[in-house]
Each structure stands twice: as structure tokens, then as C-alpha cells.
N, C-alpha and C. Protein backbone atom coordinates (compact mmCIF):
# COMPACT_ATOMS: atom_id res chain seq x y z
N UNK A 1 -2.54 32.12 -34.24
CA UNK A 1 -1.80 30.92 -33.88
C UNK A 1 -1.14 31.14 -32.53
N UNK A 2 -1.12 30.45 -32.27
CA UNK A 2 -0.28 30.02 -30.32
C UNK A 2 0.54 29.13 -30.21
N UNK A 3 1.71 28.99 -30.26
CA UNK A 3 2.65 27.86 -30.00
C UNK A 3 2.90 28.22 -28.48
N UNK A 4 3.40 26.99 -27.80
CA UNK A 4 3.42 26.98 -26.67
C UNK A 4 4.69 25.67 -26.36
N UNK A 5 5.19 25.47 -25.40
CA UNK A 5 6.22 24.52 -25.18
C UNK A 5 6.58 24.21 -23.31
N UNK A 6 6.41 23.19 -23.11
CA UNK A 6 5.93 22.55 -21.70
C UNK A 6 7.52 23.13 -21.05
N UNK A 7 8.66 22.73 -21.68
CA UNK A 7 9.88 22.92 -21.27
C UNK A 7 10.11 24.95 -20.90
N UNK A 8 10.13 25.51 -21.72
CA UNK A 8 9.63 26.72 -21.58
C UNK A 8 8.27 27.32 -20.64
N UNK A 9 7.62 26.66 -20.12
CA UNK A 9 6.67 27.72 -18.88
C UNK A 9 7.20 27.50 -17.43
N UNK A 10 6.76 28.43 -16.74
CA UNK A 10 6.71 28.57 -15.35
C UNK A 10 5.81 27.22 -14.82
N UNK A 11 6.25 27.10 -13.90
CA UNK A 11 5.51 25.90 -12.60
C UNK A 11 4.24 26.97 -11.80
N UNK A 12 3.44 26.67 -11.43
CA UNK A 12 2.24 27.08 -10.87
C UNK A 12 1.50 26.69 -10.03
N UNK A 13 0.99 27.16 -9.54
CA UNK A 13 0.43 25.98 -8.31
C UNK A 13 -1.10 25.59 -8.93
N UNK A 14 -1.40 24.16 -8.27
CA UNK A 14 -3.04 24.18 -9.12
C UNK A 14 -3.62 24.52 -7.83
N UNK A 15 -5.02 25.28 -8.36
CA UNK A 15 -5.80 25.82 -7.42
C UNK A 15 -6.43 25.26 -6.06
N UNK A 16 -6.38 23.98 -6.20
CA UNK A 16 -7.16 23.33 -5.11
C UNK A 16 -6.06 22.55 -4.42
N UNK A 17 -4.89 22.65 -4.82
CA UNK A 17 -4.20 22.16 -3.52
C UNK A 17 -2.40 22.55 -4.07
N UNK A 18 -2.06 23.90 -3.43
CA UNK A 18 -1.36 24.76 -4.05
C UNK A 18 0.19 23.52 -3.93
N UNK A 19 0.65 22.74 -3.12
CA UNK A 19 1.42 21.55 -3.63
C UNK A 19 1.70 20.93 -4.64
N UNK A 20 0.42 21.17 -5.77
CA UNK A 20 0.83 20.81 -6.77
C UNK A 20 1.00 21.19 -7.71
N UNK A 21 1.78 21.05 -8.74
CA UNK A 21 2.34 22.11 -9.73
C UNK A 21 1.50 21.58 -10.72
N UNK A 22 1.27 22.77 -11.92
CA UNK A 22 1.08 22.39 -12.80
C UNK A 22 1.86 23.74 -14.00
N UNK A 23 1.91 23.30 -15.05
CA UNK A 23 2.19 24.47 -16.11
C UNK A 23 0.98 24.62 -17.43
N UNK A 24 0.55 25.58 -17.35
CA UNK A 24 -0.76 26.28 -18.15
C UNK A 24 -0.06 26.29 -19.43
N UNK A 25 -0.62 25.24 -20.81
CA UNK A 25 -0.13 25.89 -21.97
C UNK A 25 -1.28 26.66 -22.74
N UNK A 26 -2.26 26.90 -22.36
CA UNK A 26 -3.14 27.95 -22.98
C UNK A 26 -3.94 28.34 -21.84
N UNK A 27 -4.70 29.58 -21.76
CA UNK A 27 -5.26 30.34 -20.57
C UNK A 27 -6.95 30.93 -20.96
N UNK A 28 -7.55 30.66 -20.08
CA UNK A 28 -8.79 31.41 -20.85
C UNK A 28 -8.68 32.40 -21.47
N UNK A 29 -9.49 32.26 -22.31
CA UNK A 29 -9.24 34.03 -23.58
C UNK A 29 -8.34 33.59 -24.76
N UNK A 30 -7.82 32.56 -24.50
CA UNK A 30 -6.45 32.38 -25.76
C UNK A 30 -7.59 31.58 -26.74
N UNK A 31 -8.64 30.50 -26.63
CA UNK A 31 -9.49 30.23 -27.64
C UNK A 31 -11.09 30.12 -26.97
N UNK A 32 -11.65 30.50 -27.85
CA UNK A 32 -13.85 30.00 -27.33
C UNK A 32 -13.63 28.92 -26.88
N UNK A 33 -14.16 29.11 -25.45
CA UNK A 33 -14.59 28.05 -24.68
C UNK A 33 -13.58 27.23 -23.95
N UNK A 34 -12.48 27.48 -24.17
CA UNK A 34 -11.58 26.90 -23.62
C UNK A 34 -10.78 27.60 -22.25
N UNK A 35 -11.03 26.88 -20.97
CA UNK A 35 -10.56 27.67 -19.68
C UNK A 35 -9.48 27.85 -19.26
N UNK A 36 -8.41 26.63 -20.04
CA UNK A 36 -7.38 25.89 -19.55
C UNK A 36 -6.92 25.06 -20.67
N UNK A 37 -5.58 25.02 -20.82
CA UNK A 37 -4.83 23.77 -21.39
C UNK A 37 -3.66 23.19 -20.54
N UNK A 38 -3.16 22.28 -19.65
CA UNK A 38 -2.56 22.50 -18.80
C UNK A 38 -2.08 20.94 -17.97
N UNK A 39 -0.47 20.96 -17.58
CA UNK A 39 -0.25 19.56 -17.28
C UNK A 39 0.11 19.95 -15.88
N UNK A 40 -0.34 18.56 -14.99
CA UNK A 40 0.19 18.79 -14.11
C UNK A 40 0.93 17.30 -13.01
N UNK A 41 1.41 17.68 -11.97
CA UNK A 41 1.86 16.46 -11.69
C UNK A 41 1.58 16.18 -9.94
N UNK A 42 1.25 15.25 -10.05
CA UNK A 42 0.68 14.87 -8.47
C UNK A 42 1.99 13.87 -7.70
N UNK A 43 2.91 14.26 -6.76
CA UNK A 43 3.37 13.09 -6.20
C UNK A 43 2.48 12.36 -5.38
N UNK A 44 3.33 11.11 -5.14
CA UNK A 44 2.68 10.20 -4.46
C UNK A 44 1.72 10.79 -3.34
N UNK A 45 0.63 10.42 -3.05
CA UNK A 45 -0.09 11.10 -2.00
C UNK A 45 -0.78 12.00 -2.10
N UNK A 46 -0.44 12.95 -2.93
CA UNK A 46 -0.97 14.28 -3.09
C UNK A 46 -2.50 14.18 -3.92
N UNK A 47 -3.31 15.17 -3.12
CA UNK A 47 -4.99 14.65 -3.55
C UNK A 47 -5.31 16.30 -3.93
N UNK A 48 -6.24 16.81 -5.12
CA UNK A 48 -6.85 17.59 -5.25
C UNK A 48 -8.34 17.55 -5.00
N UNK A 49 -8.80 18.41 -3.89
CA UNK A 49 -9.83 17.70 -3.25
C UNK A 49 -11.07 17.74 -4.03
N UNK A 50 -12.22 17.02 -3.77
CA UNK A 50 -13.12 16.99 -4.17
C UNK A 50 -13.48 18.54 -4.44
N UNK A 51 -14.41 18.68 -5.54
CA UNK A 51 -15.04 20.08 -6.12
C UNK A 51 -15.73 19.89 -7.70
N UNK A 52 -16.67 20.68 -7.61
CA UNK A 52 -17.39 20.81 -9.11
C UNK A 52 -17.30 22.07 -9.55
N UNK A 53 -17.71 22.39 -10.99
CA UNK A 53 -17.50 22.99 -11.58
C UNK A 53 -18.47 23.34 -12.52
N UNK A 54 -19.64 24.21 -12.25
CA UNK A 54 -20.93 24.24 -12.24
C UNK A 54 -21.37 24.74 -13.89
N UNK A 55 -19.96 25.87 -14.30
CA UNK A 55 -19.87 26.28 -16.05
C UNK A 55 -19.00 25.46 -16.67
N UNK A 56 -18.45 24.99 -16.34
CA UNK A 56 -17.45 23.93 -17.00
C UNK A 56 -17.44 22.37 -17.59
N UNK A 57 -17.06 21.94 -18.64
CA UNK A 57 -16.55 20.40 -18.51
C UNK A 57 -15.12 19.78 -18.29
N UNK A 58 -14.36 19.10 -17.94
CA UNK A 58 -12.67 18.73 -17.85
C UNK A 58 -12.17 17.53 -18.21
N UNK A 59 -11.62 17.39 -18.94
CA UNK A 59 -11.18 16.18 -19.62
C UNK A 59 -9.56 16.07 -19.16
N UNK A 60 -9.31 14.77 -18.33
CA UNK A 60 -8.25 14.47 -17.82
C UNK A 60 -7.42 13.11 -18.74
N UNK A 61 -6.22 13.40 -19.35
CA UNK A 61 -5.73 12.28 -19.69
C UNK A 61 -4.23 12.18 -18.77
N UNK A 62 -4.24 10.89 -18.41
CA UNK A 62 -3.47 10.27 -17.86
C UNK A 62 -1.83 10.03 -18.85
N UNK A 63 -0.57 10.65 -18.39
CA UNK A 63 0.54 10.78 -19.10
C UNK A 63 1.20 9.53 -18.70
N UNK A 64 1.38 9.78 -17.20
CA UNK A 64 2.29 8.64 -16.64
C UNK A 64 2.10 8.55 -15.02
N UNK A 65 2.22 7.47 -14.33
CA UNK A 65 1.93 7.08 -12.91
C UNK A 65 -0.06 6.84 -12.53
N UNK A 66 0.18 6.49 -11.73
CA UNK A 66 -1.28 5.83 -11.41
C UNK A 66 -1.81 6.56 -10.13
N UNK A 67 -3.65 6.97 -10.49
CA UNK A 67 -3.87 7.34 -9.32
C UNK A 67 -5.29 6.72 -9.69
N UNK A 68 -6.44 7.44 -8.42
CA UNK A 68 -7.40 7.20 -8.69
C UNK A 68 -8.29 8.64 -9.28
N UNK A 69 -9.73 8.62 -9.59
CA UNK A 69 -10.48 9.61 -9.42
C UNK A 69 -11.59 9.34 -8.68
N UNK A 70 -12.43 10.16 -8.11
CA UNK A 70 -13.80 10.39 -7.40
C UNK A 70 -14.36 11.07 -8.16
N UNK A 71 -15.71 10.12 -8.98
CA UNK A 71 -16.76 10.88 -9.75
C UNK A 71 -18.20 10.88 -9.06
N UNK A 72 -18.32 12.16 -8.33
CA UNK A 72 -19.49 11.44 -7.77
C UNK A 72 -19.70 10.82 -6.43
N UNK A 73 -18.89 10.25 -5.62
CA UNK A 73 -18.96 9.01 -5.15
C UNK A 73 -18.35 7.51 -5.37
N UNK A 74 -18.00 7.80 -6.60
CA UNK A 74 -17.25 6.57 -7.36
C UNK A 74 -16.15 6.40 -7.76
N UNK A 75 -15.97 5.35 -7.36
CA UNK A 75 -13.80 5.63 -7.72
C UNK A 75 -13.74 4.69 -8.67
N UNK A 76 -13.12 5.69 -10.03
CA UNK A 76 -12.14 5.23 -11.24
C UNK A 76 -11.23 4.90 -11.29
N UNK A 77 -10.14 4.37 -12.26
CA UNK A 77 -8.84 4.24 -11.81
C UNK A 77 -7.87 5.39 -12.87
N UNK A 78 -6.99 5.57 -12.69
CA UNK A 78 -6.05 6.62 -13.27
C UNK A 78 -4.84 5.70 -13.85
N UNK A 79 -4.67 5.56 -15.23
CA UNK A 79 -3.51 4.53 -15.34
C UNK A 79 -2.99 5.58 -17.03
N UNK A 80 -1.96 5.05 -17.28
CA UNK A 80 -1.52 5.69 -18.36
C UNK A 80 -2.26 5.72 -19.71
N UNK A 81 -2.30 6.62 -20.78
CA UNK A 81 -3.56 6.43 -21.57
C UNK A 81 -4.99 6.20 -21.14
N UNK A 82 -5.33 6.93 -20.27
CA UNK A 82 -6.84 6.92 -19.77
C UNK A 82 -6.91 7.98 -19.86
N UNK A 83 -8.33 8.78 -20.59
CA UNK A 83 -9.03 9.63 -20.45
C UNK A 83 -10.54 9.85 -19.70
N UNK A 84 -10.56 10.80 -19.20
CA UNK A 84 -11.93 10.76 -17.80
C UNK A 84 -12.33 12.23 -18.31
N UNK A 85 -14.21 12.02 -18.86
CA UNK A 85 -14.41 13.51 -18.59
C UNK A 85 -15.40 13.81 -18.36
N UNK A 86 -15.46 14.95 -17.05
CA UNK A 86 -16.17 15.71 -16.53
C UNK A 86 -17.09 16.40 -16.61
N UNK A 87 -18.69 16.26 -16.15
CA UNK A 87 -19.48 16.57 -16.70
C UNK A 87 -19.75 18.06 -16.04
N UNK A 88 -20.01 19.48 -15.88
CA UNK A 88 -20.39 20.04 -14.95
C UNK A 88 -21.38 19.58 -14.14
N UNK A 89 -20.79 20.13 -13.12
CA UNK A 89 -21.48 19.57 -11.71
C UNK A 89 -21.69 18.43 -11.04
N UNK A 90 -20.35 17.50 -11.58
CA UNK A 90 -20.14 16.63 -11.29
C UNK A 90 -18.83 16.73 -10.45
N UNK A 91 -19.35 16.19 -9.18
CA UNK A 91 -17.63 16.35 -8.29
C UNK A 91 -16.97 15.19 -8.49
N UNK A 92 -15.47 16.25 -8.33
CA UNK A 92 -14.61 15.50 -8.75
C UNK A 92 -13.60 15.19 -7.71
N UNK A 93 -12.68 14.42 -7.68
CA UNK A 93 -11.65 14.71 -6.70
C UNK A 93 -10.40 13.45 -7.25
N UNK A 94 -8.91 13.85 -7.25
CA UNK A 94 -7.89 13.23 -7.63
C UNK A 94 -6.75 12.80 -6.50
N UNK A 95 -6.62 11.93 -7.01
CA UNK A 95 -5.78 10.84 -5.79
C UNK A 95 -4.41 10.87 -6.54
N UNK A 96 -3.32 10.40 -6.09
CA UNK A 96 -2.59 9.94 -6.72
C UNK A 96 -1.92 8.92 -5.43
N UNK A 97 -2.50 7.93 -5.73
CA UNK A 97 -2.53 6.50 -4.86
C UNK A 97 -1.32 5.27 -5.10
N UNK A 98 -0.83 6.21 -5.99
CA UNK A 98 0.64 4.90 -6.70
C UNK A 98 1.47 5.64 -5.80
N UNK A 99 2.87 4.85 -6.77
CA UNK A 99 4.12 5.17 -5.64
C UNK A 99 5.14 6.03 -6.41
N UNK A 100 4.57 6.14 -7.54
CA UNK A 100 5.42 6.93 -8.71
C UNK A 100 4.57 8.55 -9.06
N UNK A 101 5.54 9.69 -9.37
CA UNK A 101 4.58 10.82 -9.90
C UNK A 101 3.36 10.39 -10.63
N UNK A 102 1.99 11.07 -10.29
CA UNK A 102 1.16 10.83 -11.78
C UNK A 102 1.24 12.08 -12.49
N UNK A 103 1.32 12.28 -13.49
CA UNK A 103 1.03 13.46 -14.43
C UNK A 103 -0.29 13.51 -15.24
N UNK A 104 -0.55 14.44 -15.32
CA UNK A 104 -2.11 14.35 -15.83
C UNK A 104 -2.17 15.79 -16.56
N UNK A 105 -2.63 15.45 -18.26
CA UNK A 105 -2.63 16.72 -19.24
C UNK A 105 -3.84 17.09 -19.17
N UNK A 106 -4.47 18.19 -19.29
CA UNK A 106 -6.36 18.57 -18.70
C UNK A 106 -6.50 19.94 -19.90
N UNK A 107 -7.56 19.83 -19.97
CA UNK A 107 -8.32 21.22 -20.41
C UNK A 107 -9.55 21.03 -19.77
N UNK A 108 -10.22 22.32 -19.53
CA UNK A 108 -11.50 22.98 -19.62
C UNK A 108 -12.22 23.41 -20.24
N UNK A 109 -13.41 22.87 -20.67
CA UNK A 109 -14.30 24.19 -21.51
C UNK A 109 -15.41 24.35 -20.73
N UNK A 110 -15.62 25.56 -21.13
CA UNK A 110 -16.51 26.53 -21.04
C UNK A 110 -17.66 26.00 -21.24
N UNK A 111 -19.57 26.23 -20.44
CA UNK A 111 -20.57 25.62 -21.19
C UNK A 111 -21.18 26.80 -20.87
N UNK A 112 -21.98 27.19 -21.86
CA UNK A 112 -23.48 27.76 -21.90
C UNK A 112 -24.18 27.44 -20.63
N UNK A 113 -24.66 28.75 -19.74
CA UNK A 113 -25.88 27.79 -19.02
C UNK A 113 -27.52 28.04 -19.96
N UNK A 114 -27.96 27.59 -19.78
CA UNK A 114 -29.76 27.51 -20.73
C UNK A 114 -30.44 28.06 -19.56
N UNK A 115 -30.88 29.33 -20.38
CA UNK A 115 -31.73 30.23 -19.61
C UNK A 115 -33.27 29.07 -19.24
């Protein structure tokens, strides 16, 4: 078992655009297949740039504030209660295009590649 608590972790930077914080509540190795459990928060403006993720899938749900996403080429919208997920090797890239924080809760898993 793993309990974990958002109020209790450290702030972190997310990898692709160290401005923005996020806090990790589970870490690869803590369950199969899972890379990441982890919230984070974009102010206004702040973009994590486009990138894929070639072993991975990512499932983004939307907490609070509005942004956009880039799937591909294609822009989604980011609004509260929206979930978006990531196929490997599908680029991605996050906006946060409102005027309010967006927060956004994410995990990763892990995929098999097929020999």
C-alpha cells in the first residue's frame, strides 16, 4: 500500500519546462507500468512544449482553469473535468491560454514495445 497526500510533497519542476511545478504522488517503480502519478499547475501563459513519448501513454485530467492541448497538429480544448489521452508517439504540447492557473492531474504508463 502507498498513501500519499498532495499537501505533504515537495514542488518540482516538470521536465519540459522547469517553470512549472508539479508534485509527483507516485514515481516509477512504486506500481507495473505506471511512470508517474502527478499534479501540476501551469500559470497563465506557461506552455510545455511540444514532445512524444515513444514507451509511454498519458492521460491528462483537467482540475481547474482552462488551457489548450496540441495533439498532433490539432488543438483541443482544456476545461475543467476533461480528460485527454495520449497515445505513444503522439506529440503533445500544453498551453495554458486562460487567465486563471490551469492545474492538470496526469499519470503515465508504461507500454510494451512488440518485437
Amino acid at each position: 500500500m502507498i498513501i500519499t497526500s498532495l499537501k505533504n510533497l515537495p514542488e518540482e519542476s516538470v521536465s519540459h519546462n522547469p517553470e512549472i511545478k508539479k508534485k509527483v504522488m507516485l514515481r516509477f517503480g512504486d506500481l507495473p507500468h505506471l511512470t508517474n502519478f502527478s499534479q501540476a499547475h501551469f500559470a497563465p501563459g506557461q506552455t510545455a512544449p511540444a514532445h512524444a513519448h515513444q514507451d509511454m501513454c498519458e492521460v491528462f485530467f483537467v482540475e481547474a482553469g482552462s488551457g489548450v492541448i496540441h495533439i498532433d497538429g490539432k488543438e483541443y480544448p482544456l476545461l475543467p473535468g476533461n480528460c485527454v489521452a495520449i497515445e505513444p508517439g503522439e506529440v503533445h504540447e500544453v498551453v495554458n491560454s486562460g487567465s486563471t492557473e490551469l492545474v492538470l492531474t496526469y499519470f503515465g504508463l508504461r507500454v510494451e514495445k512488440s518485437a
